[in-house]
Structures are given as structure tokens and as C-alpha cells.
C-alpha atoms as a PDB file:
ATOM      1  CA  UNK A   1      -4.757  17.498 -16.927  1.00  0.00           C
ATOM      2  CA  UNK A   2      -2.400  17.821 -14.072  1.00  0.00           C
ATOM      3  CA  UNK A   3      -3.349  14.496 -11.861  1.00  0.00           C
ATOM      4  CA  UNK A   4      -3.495  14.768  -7.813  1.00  0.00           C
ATOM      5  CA  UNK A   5      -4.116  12.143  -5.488  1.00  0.00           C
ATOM      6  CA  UNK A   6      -7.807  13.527  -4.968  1.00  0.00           C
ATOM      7  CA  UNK A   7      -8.200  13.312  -8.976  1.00  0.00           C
ATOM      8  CA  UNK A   8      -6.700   9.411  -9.010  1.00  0.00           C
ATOM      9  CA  UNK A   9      -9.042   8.385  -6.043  1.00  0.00           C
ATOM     10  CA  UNK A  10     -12.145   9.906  -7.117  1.00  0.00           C
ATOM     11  CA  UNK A  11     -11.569   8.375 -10.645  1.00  0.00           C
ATOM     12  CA  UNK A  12     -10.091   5.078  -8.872  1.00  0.00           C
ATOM     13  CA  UNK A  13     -13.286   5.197  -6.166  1.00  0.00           C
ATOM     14  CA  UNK A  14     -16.011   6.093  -9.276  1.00  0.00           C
ATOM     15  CA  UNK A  15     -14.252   2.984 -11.618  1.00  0.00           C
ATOM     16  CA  UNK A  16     -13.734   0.067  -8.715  1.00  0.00           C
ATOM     17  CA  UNK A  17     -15.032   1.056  -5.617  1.00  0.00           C
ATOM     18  CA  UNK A  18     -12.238  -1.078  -3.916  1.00  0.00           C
ATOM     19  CA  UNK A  19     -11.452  -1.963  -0.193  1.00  0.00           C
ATOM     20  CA  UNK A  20      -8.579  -1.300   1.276  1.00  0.00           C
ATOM     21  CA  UNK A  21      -7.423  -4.947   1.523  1.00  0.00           C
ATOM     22  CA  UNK A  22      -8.077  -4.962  -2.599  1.00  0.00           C
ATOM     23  CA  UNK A  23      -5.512  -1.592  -3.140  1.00  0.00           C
ATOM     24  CA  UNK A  24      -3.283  -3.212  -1.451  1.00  0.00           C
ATOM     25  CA  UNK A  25      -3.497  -6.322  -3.391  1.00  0.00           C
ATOM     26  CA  UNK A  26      -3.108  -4.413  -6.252  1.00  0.00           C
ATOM     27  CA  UNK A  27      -0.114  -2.600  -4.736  1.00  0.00           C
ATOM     28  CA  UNK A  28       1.280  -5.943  -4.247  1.00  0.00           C
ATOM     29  CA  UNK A  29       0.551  -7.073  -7.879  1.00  0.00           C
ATOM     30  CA  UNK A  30       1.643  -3.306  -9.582  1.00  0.00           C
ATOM     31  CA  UNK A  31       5.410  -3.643  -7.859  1.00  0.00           C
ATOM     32  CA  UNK A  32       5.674  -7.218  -8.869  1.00  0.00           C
ATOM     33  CA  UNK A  33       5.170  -6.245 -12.716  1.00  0.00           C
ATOM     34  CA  UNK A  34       7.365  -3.566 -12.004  1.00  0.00           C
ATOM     35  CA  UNK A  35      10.054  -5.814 -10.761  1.00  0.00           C
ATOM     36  CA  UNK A  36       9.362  -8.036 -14.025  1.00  0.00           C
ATOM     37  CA  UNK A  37      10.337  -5.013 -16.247  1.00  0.00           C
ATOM     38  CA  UNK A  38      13.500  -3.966 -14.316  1.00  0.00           C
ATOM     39  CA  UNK A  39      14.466  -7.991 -14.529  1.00  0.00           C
ATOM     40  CA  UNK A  40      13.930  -8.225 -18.443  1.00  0.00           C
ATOM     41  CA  UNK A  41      15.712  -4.493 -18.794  1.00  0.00           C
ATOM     42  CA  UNK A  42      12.546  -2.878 -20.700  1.00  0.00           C
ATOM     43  CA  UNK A  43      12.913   0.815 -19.278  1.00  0.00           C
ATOM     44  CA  UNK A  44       9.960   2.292 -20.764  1.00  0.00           C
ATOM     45  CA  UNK A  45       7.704  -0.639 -19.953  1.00  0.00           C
ATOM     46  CA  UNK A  46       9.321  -0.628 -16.282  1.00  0.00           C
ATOM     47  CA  UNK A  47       8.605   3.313 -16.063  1.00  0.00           C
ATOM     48  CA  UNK A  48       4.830   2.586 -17.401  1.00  0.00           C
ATOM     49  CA  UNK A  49       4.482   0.155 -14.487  1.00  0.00           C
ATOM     50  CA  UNK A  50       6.197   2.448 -11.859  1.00  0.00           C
ATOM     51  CA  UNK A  51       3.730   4.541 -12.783  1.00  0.00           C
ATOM     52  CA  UNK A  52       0.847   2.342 -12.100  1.00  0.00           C
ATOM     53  CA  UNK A  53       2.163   1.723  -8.331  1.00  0.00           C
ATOM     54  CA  UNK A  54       2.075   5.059  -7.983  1.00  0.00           C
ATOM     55  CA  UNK A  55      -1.314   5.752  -8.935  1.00  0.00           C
ATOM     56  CA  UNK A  56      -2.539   2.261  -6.970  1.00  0.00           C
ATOM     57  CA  UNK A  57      -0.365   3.944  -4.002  1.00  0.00           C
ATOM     58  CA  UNK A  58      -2.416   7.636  -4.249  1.00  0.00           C
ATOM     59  CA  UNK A  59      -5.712   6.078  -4.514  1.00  0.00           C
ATOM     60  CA  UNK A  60      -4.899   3.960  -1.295  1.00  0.00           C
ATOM     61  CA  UNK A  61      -4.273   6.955   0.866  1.00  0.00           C
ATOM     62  CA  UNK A  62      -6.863   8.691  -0.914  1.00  0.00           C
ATOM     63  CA  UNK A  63      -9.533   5.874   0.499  1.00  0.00           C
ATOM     64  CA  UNK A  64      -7.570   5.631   3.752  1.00  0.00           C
ATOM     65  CA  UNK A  65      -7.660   9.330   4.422  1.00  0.00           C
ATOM     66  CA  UNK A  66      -4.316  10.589   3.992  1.00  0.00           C
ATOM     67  CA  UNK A  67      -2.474  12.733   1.972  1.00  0.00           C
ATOM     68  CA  UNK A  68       0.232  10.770   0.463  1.00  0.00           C
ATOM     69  CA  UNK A  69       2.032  13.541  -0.305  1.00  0.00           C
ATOM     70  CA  UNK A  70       2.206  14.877   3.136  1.00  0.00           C
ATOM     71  CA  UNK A  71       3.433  11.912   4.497  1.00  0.00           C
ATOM     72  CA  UNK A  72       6.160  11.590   1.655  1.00  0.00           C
ATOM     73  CA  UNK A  73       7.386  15.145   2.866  1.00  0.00           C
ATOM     74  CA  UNK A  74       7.195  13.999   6.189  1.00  0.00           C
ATOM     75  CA  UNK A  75       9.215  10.993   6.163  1.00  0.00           C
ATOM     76  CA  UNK A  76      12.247  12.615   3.922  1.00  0.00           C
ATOM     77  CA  UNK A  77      12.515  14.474   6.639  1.00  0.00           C
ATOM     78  CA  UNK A  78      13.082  11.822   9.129  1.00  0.00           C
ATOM     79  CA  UNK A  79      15.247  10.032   6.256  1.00  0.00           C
ATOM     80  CA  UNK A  80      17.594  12.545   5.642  1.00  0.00           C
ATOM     81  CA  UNK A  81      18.271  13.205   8.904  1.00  0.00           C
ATOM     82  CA  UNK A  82      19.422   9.204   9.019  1.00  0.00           C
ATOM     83  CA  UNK A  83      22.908   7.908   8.631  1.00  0.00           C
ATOM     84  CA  UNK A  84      23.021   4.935   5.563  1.00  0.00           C
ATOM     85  CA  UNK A  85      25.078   1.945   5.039  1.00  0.00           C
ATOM     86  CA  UNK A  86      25.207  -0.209   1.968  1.00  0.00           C
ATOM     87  CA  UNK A  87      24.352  -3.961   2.953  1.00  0.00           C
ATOM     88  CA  UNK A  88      24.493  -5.765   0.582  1.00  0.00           C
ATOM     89  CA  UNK A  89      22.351  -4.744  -2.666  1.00  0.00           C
ATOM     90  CA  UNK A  90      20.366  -2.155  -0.478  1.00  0.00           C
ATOM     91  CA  UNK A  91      20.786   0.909   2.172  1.00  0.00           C
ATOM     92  CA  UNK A  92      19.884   0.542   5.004  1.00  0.00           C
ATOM     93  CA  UNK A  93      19.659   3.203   7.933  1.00  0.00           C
ATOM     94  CA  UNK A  94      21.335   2.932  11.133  1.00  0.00           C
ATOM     95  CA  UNK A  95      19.470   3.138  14.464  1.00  0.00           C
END
């Protein structure tokens, strides 16, 4: 099965019927076990958890309304049409 966000938020909606203050404390919790991976240098377990911020992140839009998608598409566009600098560890865009 090919998952979409409509597939992850009926199956999220159906399992946990959440609130959006609980996705996003999930968010919160997902990225922080992702950033636990990276630190320890376990790739696959890292990619696993990646994966599960992704899935939190499509069943958030998917009970706020939005395609997640869409807005991804949207905002490259607005990104690569940005000049970058390097600052320390991180790019940042210029205004």
C-alpha cells in the first residue's frame, strides 16, 4: 500500500482520535527521538524515527485541514527563490 496523508490521518484519527495540541506533542516528542538517533550515529534507527515525524506531521494537517503536501510545494517555492548563508551549524535565509 502506497500511504497518503488522507490514508495516515484516517488510520491516525480511527486509532487515537487526538487533538491538535496532542499531534503536536507528539511532533515534539517524534523529532526529539529523532535527534537521539542522529546523536548516537544509528542511521537506520534515525531513518525509522524520521519516518515517524513524518507520519505524526501528515496526520496533523490531515486533522487541521490541509494538505501537507501542497504546502511543502508551496513553500520550496518561496525557498528557492531565497538567498542562504551558513551561520554557524545551519542556513539561514537572508531577508
Amino acid at each position: 500500500m502506497n500511504e497518503t496523508q488522507n490514508t495516515i490521518g484516517n488510520w491516525a484519527d480511527k486509532n487515537f482520535n487526538t487533538t491538535i495540541e496532542m499531534q503536536c506533542a507528539k511532533l515534539r516528542e517524534e523529532v526529539t527521538e529523532f535527534e537521539a538517533e542522529i546523536e548516537a550515529n544509528n542511521l537506520d534507527k534515525a531513518a525509522e524515527e524520521l519516518a515517524d515525524v513524518v507520519v505524526v506531521a501528515f496526520g496533523l494537517a490531515f486533522l487541521m485541514g490541509f494538505s501537507l503536501l501542497k504546502a511543502v510545494n508551496q513553500k520550496m517555492i518561496i525557498n528557492r527563490a531565497r538567498k542562504w548563508n551558513k551561520v554557524g551549524k545551519v542556513f539561514r535565509h537572508v531577508d
